[in-house]
PDB file of N, CA and C in Angstrom:
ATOM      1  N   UNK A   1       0.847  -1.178   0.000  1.00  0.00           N
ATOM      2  CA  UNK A   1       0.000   0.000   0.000  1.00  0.00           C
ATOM      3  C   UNK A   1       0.893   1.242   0.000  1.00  0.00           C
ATOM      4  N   UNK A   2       0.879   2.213  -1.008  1.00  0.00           N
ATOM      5  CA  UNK A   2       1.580   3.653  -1.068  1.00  0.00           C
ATOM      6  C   UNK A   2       0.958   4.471   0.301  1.00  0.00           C
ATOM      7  N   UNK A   3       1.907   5.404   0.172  1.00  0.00           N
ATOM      8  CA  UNK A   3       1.516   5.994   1.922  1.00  0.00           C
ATOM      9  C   UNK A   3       0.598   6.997   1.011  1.00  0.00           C
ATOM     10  N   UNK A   4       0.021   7.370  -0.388  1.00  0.00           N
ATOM     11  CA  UNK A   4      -0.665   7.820  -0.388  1.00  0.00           C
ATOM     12  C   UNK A   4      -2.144   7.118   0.143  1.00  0.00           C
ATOM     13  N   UNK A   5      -2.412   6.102  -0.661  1.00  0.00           N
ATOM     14  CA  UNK A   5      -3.668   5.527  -0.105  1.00  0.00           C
ATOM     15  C   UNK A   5      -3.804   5.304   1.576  1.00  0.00           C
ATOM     16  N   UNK A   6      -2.419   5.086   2.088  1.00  0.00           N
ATOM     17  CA  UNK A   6      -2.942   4.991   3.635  1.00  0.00           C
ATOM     18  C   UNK A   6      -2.973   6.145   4.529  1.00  0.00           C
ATOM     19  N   UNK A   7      -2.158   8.043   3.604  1.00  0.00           N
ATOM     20  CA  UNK A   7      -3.231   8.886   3.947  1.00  0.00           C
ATOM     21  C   UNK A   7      -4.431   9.319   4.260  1.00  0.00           C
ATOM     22  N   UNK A   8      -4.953   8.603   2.907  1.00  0.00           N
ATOM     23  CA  UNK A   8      -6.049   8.569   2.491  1.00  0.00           C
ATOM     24  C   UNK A   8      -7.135   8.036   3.375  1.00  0.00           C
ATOM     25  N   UNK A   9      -6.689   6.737   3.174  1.00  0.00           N
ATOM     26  CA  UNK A   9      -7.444   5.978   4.371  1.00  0.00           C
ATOM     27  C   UNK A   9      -7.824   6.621   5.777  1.00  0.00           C
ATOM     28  N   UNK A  10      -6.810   6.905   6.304  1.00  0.00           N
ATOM     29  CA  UNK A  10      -6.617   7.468   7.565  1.00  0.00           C
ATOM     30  C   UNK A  10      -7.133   8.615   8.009  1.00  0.00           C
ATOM     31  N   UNK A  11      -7.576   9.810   6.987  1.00  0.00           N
ATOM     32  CA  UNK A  11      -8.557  11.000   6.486  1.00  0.00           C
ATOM     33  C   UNK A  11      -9.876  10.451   6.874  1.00  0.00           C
ATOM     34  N   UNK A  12      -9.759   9.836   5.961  1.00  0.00           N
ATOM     35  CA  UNK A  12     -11.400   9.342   5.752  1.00  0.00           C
ATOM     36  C   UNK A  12     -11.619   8.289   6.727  1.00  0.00           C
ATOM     37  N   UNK A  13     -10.873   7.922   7.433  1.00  0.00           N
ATOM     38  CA  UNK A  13     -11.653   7.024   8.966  1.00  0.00           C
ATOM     39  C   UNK A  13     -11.712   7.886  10.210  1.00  0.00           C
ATOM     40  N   UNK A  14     -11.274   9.096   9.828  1.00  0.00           N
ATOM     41  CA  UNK A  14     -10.737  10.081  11.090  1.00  0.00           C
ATOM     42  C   UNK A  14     -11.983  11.345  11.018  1.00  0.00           C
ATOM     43  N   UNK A  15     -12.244  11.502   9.782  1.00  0.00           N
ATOM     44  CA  UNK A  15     -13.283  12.885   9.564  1.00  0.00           C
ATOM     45  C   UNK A  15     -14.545  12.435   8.185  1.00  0.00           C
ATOM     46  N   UNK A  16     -15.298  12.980   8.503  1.00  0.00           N
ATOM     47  CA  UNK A  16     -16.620  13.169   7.704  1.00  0.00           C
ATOM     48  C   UNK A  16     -16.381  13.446   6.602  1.00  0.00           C
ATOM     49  N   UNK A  17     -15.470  13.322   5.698  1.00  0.00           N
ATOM     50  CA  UNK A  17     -14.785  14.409   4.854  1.00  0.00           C
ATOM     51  C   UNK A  17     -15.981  14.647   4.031  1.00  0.00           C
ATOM     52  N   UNK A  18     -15.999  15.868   3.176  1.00  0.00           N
ATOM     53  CA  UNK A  18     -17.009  16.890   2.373  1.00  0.00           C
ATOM     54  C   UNK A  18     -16.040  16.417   1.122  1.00  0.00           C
ATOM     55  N   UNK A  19     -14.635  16.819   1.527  1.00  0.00           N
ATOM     56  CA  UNK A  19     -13.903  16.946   0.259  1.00  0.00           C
ATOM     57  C   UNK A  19     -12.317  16.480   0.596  1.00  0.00           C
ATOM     58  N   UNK A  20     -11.843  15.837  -0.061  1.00  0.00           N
ATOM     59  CA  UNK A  20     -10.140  15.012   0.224  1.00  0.00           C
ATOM     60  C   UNK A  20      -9.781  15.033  -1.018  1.00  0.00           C
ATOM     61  N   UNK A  21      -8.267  15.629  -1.031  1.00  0.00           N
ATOM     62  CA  UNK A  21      -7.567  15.476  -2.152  1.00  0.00           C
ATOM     63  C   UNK A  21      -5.953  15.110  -1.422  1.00  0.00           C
ATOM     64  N   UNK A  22      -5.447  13.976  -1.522  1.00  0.00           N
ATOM     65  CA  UNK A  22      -4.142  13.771  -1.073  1.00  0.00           C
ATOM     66  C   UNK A  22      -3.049  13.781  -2.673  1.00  0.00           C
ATOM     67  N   UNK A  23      -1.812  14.290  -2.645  1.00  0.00           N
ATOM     68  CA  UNK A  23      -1.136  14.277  -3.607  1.00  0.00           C
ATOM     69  C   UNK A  23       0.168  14.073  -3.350  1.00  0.00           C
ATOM     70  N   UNK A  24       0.847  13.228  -4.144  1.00  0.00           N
ATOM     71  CA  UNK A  24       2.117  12.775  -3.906  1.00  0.00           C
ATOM     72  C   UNK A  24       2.752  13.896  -4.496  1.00  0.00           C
ATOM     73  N   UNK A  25       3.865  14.716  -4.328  1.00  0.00           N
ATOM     74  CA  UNK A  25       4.754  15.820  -4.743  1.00  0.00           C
ATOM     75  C   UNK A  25       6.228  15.402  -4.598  1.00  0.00           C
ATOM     76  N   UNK A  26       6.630  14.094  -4.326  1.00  0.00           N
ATOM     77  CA  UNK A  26       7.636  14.141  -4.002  1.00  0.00           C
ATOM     78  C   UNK A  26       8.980  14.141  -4.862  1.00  0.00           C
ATOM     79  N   UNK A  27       8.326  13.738  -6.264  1.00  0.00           N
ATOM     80  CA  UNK A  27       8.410  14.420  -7.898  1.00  0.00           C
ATOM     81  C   UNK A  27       9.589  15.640  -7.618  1.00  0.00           C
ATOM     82  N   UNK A  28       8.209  16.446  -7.177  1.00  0.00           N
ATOM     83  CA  UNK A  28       8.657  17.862  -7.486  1.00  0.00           C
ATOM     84  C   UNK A  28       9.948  18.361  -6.225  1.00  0.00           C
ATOM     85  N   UNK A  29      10.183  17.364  -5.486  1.00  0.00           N
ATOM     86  CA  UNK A  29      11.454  17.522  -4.434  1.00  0.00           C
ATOM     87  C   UNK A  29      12.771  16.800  -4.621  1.00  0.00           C
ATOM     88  N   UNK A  30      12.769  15.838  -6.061  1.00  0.00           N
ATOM     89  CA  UNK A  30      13.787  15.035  -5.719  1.00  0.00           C
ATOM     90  C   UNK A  30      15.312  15.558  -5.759  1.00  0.00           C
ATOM     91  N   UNK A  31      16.132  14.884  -5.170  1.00  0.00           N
ATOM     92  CA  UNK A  31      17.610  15.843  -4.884  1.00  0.00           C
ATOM     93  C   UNK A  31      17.611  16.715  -3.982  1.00  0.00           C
ATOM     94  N   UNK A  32      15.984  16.967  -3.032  1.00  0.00           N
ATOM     95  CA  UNK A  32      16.046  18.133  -1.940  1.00  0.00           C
ATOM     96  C   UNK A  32      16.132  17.564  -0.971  1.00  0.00           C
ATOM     97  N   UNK A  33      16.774  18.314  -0.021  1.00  0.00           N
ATOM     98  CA  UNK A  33      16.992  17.746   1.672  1.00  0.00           C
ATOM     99  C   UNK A  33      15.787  16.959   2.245  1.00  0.00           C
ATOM    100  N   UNK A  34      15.631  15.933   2.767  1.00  0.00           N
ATOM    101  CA  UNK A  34      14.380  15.324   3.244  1.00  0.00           C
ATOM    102  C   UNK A  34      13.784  14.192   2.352  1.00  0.00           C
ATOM    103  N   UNK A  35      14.454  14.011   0.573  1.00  0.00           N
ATOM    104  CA  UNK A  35      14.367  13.082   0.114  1.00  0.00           C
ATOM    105  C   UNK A  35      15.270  11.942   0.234  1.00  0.00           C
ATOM    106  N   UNK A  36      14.176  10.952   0.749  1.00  0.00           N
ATOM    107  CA  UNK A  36      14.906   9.369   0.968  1.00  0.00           C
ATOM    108  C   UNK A  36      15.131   8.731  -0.261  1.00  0.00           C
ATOM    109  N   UNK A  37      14.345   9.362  -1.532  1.00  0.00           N
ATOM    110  CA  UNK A  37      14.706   8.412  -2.739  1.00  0.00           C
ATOM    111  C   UNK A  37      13.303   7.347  -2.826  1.00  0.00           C
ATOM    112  N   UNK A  38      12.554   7.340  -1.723  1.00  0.00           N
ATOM    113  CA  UNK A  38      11.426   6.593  -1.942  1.00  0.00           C
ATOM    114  C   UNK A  38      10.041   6.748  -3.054  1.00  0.00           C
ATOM    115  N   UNK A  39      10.330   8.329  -3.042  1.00  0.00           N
ATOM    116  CA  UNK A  39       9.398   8.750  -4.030  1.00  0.00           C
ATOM    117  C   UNK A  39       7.575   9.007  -3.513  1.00  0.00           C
ATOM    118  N   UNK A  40       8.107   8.967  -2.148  1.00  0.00           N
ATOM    119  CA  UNK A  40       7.028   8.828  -0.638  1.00  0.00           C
ATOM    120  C   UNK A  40       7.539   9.990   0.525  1.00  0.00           C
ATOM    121  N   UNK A  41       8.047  11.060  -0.161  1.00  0.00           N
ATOM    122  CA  UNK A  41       8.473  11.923   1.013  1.00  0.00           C
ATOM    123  C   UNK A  41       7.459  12.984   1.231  1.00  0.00           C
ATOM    124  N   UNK A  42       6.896  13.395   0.141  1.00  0.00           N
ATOM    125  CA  UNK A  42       6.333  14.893   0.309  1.00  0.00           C
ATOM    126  C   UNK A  42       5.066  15.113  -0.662  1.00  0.00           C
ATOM    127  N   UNK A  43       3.936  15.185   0.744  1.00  0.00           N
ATOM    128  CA  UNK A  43       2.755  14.911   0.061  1.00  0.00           C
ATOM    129  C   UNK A  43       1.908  16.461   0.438  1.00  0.00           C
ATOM    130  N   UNK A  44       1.125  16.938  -0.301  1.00  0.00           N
ATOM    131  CA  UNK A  44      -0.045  17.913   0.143  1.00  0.00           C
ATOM    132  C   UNK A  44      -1.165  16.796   0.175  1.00  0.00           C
ATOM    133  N   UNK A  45      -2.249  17.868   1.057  1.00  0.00           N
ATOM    134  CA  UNK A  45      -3.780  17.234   1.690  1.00  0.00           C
ATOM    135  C   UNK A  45      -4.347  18.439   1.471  1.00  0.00           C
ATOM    136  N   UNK A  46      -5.621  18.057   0.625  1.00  0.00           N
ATOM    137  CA  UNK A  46      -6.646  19.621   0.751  1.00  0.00           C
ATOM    138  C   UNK A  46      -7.942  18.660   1.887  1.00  0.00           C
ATOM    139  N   UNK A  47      -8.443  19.041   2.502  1.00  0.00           N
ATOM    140  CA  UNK A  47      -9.777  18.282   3.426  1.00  0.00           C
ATOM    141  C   UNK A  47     -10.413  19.310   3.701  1.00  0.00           C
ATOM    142  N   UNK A  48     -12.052  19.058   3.459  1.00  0.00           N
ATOM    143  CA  UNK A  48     -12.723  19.579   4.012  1.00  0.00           C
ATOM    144  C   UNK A  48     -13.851  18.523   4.927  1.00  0.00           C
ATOM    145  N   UNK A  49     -13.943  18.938   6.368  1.00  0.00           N
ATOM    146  CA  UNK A  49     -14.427  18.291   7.271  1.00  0.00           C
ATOM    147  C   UNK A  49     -15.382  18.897   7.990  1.00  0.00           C
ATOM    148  N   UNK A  50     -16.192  18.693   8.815  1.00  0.00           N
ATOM    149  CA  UNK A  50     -17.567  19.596   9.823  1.00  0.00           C
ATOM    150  C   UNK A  50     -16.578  19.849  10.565  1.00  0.00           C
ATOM    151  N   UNK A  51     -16.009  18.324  11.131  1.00  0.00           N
ATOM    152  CA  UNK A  51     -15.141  18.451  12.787  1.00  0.00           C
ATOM    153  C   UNK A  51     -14.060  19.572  12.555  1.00  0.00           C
ATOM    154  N   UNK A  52     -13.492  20.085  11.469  1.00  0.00           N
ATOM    155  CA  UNK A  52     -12.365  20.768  11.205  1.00  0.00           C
ATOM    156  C   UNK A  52     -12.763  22.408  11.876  1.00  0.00           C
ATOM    157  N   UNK A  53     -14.226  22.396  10.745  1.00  0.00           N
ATOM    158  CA  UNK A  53     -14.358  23.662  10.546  1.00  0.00           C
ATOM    159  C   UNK A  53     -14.293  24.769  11.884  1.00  0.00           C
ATOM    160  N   UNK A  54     -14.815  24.100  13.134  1.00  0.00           N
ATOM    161  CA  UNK A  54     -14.630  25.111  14.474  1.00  0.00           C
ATOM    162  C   UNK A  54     -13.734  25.153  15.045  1.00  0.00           C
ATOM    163  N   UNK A  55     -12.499  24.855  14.533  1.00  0.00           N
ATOM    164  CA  UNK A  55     -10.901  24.355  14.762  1.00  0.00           C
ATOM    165  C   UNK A  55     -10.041  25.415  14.525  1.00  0.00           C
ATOM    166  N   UNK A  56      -9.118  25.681  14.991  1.00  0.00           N
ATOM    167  CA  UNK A  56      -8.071  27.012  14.596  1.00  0.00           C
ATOM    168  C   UNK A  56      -6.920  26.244  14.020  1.00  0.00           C
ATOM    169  N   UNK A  57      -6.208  26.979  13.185  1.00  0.00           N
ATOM    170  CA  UNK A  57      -5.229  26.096  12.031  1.00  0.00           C
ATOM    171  C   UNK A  57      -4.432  25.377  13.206  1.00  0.00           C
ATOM    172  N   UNK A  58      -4.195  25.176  14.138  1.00  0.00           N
ATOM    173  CA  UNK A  58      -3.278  24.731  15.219  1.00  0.00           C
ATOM    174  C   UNK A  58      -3.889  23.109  15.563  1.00  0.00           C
ATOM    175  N   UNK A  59      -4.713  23.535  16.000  1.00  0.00           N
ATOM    176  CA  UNK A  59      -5.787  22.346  16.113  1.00  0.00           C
ATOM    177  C   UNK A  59      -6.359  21.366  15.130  1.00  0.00           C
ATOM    178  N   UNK A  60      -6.522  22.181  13.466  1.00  0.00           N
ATOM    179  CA  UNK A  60      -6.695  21.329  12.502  1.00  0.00           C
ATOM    180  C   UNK A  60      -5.223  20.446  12.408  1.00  0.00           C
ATOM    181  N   UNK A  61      -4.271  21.016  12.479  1.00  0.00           N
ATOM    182  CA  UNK A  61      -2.882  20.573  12.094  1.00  0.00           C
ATOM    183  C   UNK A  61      -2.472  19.309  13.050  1.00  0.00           C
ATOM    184  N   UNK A  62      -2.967  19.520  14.356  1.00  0.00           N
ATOM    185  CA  UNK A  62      -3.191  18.570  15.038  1.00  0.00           C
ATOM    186  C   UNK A  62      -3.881  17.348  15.255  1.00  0.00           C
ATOM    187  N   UNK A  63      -5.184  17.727  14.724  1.00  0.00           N
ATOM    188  CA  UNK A  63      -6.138  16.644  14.395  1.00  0.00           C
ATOM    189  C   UNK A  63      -5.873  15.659  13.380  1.00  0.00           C
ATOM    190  N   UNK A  64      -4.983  16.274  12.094  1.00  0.00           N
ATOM    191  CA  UNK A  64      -4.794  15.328  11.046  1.00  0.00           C
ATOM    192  C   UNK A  64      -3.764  14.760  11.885  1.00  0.00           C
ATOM    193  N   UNK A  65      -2.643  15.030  12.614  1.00  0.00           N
ATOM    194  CA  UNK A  65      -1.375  14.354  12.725  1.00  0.00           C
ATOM    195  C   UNK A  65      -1.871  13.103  13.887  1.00  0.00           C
ATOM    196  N   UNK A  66      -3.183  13.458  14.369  1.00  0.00           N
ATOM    197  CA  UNK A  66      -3.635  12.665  15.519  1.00  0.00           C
ATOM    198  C   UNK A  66      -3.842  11.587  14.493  1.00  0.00           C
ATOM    199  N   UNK A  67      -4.639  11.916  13.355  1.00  0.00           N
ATOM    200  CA  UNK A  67      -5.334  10.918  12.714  1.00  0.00           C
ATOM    201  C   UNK A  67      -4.520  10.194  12.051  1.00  0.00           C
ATOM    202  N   UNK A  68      -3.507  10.354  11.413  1.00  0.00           N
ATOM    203  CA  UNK A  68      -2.145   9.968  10.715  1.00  0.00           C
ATOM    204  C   UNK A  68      -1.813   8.588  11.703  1.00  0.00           C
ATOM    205  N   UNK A  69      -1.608   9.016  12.644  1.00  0.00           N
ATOM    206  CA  UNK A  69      -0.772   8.463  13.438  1.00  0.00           C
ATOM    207  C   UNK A  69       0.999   8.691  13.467  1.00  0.00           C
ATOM    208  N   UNK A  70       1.425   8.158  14.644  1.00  0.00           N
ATOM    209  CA  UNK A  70       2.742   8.882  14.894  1.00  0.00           C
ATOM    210  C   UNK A  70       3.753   8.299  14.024  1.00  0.00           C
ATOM    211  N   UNK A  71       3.407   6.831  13.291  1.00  0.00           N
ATOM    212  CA  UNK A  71       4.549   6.075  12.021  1.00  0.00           C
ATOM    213  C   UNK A  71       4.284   6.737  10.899  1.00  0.00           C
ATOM    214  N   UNK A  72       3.061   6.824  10.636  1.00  0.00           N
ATOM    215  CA  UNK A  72       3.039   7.541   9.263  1.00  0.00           C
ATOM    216  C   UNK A  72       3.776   9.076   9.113  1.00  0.00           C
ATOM    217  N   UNK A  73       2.765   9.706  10.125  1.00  0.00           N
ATOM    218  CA  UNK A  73       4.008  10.936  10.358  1.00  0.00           C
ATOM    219  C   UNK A  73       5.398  11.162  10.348  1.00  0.00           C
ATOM    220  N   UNK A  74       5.983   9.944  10.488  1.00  0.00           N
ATOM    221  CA  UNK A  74       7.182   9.929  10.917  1.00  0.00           C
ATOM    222  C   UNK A  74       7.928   9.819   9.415  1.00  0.00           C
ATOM    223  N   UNK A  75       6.881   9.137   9.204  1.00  0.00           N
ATOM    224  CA  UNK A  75       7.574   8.449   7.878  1.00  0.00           C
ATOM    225  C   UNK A  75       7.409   9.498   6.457  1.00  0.00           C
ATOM    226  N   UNK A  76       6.753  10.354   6.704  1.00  0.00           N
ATOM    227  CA  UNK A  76       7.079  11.748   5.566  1.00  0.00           C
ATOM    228  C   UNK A  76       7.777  12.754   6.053  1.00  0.00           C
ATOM    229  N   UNK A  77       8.444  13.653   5.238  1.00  0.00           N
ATOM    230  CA  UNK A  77       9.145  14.823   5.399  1.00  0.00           C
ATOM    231  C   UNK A  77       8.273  15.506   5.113  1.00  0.00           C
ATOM    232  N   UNK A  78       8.024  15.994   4.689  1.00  0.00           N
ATOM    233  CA  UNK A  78       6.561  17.365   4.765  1.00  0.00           C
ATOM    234  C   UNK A  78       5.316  16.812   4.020  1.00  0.00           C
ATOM    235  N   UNK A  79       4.273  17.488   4.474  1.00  0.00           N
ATOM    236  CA  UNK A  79       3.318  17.485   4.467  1.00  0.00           C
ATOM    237  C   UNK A  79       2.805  18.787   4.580  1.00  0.00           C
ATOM    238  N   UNK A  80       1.837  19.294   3.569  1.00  0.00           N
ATOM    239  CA  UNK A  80       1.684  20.646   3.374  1.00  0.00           C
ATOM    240  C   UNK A  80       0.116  20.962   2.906  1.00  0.00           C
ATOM    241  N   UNK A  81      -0.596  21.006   4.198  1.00  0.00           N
ATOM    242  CA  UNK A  81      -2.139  20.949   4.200  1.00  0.00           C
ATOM    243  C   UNK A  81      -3.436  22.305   4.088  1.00  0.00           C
ATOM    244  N   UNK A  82      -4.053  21.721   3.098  1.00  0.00           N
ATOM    245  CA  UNK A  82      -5.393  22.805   3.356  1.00  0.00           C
ATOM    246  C   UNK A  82      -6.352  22.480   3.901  1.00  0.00           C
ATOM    247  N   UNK A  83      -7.104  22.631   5.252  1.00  0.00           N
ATOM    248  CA  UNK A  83      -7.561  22.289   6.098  1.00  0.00           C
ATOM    249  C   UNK A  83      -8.782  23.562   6.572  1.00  0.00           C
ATOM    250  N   UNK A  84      -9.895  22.667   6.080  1.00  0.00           N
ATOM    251  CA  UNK A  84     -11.071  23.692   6.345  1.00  0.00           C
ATOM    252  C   UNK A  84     -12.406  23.011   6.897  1.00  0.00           C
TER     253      UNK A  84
END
């Protein structure tokens, strides 16, 4: 399973989502600091959720990393989210 789909997954077992777009970018980083060469380093997330929406960007940022969990997290170099 690509750590995109188990983003994915992990979104959508965590929030109501309205709207999910996960994207692999790690393309657009290779040769940059933080690439392992996996081709799995650096993903954006657009989500739109209910639970999000009364959330301050601190708290959304938190909620996904809750939902992630702490391996998956671990296991990307950035992650670069729109969260509404």
């Amino acid at each position: 399973m690509t750590k995109e789909i188990e983003i994915r997954a992990a979104l959508e077992a965590a929030f109501e989502a309205q709207d999910i777009e996960v994207v692999n970018e790690s393309a657009r980083h290779a040769g940059h600091a933080g690439d392992d060469g996996s081709g799995e380093s650096h993903f954006a997330i657009r989500l739109r959720a209910p639970e999000l929406a009364q959330m301050n960007r601190v708290a959304r940022h938190r909620a996904v990393h809750a939902a992630l969990g702490p391996e998956l997290v671990a296991s990307i170099h950035a992650l670069r989210m729109d969260l509404g």
